[in-house]
N, C-alpha and C. Protein backbone atom coordinates (compact mmCIF):
# COMPACT_ATOMS: atom_id res chain seq x y z
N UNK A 1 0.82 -1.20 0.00
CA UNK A 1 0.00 0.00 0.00
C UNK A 1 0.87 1.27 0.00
N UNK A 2 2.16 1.09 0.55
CA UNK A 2 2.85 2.07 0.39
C UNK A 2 3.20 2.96 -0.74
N UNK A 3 3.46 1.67 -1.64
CA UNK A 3 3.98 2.40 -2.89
C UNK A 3 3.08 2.81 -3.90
N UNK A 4 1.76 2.68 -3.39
CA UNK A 4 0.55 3.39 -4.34
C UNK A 4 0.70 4.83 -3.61
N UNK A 5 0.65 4.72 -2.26
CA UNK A 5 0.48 6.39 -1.33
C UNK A 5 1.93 6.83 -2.25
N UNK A 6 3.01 6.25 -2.36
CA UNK A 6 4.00 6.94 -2.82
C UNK A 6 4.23 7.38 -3.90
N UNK A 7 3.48 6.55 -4.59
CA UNK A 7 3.16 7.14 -6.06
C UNK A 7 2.54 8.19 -6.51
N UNK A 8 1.25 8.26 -5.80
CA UNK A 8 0.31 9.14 -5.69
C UNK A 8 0.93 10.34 -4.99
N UNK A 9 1.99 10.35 -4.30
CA UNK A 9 2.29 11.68 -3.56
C UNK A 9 3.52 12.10 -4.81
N UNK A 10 4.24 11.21 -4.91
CA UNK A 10 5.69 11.40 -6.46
C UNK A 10 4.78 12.41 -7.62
N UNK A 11 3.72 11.53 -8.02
CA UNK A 11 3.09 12.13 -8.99
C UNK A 11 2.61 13.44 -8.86
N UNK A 12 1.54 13.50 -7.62
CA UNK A 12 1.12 14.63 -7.54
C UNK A 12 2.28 15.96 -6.94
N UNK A 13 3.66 15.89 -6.46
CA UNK A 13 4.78 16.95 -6.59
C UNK A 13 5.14 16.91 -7.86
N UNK A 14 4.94 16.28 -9.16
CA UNK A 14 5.39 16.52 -10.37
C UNK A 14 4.53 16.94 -11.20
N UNK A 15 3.19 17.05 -10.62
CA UNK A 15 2.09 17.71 -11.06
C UNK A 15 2.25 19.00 -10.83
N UNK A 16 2.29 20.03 -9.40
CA UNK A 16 2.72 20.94 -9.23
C UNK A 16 4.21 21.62 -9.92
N UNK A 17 5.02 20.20 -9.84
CA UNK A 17 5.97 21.12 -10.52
C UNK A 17 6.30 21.68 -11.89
N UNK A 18 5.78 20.71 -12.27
CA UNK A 18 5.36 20.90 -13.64
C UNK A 18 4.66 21.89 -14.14
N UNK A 19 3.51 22.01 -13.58
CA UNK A 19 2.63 23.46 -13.67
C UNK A 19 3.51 25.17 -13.64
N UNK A 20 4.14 25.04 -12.13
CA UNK A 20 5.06 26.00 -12.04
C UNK A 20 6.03 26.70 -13.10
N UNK A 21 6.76 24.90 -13.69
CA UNK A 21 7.69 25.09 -14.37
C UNK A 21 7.66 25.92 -16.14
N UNK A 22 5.92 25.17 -16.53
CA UNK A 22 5.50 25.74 -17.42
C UNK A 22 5.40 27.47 -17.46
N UNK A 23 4.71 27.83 -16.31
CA UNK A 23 4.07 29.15 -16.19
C UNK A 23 5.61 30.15 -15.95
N UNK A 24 6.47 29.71 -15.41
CA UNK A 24 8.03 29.99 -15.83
C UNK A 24 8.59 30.22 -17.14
N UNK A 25 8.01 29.24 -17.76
CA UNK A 25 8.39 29.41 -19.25
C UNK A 25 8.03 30.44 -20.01
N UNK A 26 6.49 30.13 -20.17
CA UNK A 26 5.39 30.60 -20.71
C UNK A 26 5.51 32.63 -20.32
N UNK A 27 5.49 32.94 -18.97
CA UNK A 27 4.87 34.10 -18.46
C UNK A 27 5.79 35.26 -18.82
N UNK A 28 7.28 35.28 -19.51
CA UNK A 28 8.12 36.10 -19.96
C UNK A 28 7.56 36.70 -21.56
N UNK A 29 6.67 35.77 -22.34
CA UNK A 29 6.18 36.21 -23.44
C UNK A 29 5.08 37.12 -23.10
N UNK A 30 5.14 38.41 -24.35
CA UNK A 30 3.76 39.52 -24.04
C UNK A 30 2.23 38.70 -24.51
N UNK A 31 1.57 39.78 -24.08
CA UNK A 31 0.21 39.28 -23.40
C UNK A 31 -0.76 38.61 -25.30
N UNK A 32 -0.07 39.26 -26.39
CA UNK A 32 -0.15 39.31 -27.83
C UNK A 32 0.30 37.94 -28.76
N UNK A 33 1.02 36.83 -27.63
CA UNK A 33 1.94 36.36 -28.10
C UNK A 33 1.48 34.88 -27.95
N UNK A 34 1.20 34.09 -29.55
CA UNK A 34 0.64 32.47 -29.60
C UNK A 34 1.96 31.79 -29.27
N UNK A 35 1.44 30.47 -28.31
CA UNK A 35 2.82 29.70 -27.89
C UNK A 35 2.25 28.55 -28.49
N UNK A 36 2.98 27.45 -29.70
CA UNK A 36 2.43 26.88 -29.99
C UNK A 36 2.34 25.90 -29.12
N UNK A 37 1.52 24.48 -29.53
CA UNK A 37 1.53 22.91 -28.80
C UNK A 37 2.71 22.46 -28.67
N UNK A 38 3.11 22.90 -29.94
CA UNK A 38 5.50 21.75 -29.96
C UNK A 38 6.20 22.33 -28.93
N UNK A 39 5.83 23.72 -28.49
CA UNK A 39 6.93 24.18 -27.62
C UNK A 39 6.40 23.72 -25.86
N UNK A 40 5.11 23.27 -26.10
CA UNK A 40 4.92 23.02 -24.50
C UNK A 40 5.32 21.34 -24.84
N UNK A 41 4.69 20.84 -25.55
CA UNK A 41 5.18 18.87 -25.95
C UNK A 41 6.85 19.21 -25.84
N UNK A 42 7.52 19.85 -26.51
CA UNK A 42 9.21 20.32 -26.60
C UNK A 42 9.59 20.15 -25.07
N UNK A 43 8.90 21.14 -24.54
CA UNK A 43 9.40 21.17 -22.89
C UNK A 43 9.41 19.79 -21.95
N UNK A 44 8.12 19.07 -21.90
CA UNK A 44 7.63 18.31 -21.27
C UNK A 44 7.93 16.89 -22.12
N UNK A 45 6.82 16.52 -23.09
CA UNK A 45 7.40 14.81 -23.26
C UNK A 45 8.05 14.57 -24.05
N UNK A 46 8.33 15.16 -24.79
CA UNK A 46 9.83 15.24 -25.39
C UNK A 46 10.99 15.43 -25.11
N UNK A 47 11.04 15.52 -23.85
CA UNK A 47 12.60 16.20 -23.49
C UNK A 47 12.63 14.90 -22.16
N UNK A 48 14.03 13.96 -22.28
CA UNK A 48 14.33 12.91 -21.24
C UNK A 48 14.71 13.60 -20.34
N UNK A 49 14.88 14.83 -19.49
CA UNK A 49 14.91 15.41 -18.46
C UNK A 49 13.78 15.23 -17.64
N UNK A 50 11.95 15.63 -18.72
CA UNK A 50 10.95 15.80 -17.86
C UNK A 50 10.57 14.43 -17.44
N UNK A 51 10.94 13.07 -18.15
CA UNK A 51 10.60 11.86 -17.77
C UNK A 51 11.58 11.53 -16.27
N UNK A 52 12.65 11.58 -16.46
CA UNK A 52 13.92 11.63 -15.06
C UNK A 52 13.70 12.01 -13.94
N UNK A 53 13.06 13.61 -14.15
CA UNK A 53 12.22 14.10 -13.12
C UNK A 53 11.12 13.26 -12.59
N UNK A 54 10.29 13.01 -13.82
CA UNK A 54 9.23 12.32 -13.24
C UNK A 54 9.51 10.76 -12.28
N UNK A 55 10.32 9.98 -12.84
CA UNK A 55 10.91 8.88 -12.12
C UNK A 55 11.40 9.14 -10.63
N UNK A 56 12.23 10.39 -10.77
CA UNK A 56 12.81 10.94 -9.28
C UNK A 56 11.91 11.31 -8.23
N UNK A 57 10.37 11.96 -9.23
CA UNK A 57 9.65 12.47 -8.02
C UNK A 57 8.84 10.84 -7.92
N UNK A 58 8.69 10.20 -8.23
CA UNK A 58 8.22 9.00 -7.71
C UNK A 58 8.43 8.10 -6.63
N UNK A 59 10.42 8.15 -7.28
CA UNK A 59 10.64 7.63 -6.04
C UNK A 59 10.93 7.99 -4.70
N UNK A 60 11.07 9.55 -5.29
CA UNK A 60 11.17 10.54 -3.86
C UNK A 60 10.04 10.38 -2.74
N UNK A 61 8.75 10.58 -3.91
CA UNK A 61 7.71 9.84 -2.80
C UNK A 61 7.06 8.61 -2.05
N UNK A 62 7.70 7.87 -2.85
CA UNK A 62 7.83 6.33 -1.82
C UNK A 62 9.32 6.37 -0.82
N UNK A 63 10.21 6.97 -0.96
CA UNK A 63 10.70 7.11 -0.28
C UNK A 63 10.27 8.16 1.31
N UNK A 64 9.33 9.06 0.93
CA UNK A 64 8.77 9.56 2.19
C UNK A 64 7.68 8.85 2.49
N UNK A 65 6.82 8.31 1.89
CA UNK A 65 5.51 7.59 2.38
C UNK A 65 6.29 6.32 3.15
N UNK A 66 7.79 6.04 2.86
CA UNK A 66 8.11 4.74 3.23
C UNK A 66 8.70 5.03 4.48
N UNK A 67 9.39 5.75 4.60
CA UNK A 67 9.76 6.63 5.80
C UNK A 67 8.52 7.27 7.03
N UNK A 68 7.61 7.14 6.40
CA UNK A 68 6.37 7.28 7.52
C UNK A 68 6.14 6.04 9.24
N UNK A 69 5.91 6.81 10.33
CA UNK A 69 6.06 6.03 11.38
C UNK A 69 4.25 4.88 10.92
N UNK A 70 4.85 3.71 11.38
CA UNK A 70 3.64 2.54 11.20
C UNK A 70 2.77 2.46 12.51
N UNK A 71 1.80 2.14 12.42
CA UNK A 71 1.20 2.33 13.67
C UNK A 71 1.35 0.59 14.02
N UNK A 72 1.35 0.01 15.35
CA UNK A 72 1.86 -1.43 15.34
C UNK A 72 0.61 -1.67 15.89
């Protein structure tokens, strides 16, 4: 059961970060300005960084859900 809570917590910090990371990208262009689909797909599933990340925050979070005190 752990490693579903851990999954679910991995995923959902790469959900946030992801969001962030976009609106980082994105928020330097003027208010006039089309961003196409390739450059957000470019950023995200195209690029083996955003998958790495995603693996890291996974196991980052089974590593804290696993690290949680058990009740005996």
């Amino acid at each position: 059961m752990w490693i579903l809570k851990g999954s679910v917590l991995g995923t959902g910090l790469f959900l946030v970060g992801t969001f962030f990371f976009l609106i980082a990208v994105v928020r330097p262009f003027r208010s006039n300005t089309a961003i196409g689909l390739s450059v957000i797909t470019g950023l995200t599933i195209h690029n083996p960084l955003f998958w790495a990340a995603f693996a890291a925050s996974v196991v980052i979070g089974c590593a804290i859900v696993g690290s949680w005190p058990v009740k005996a």
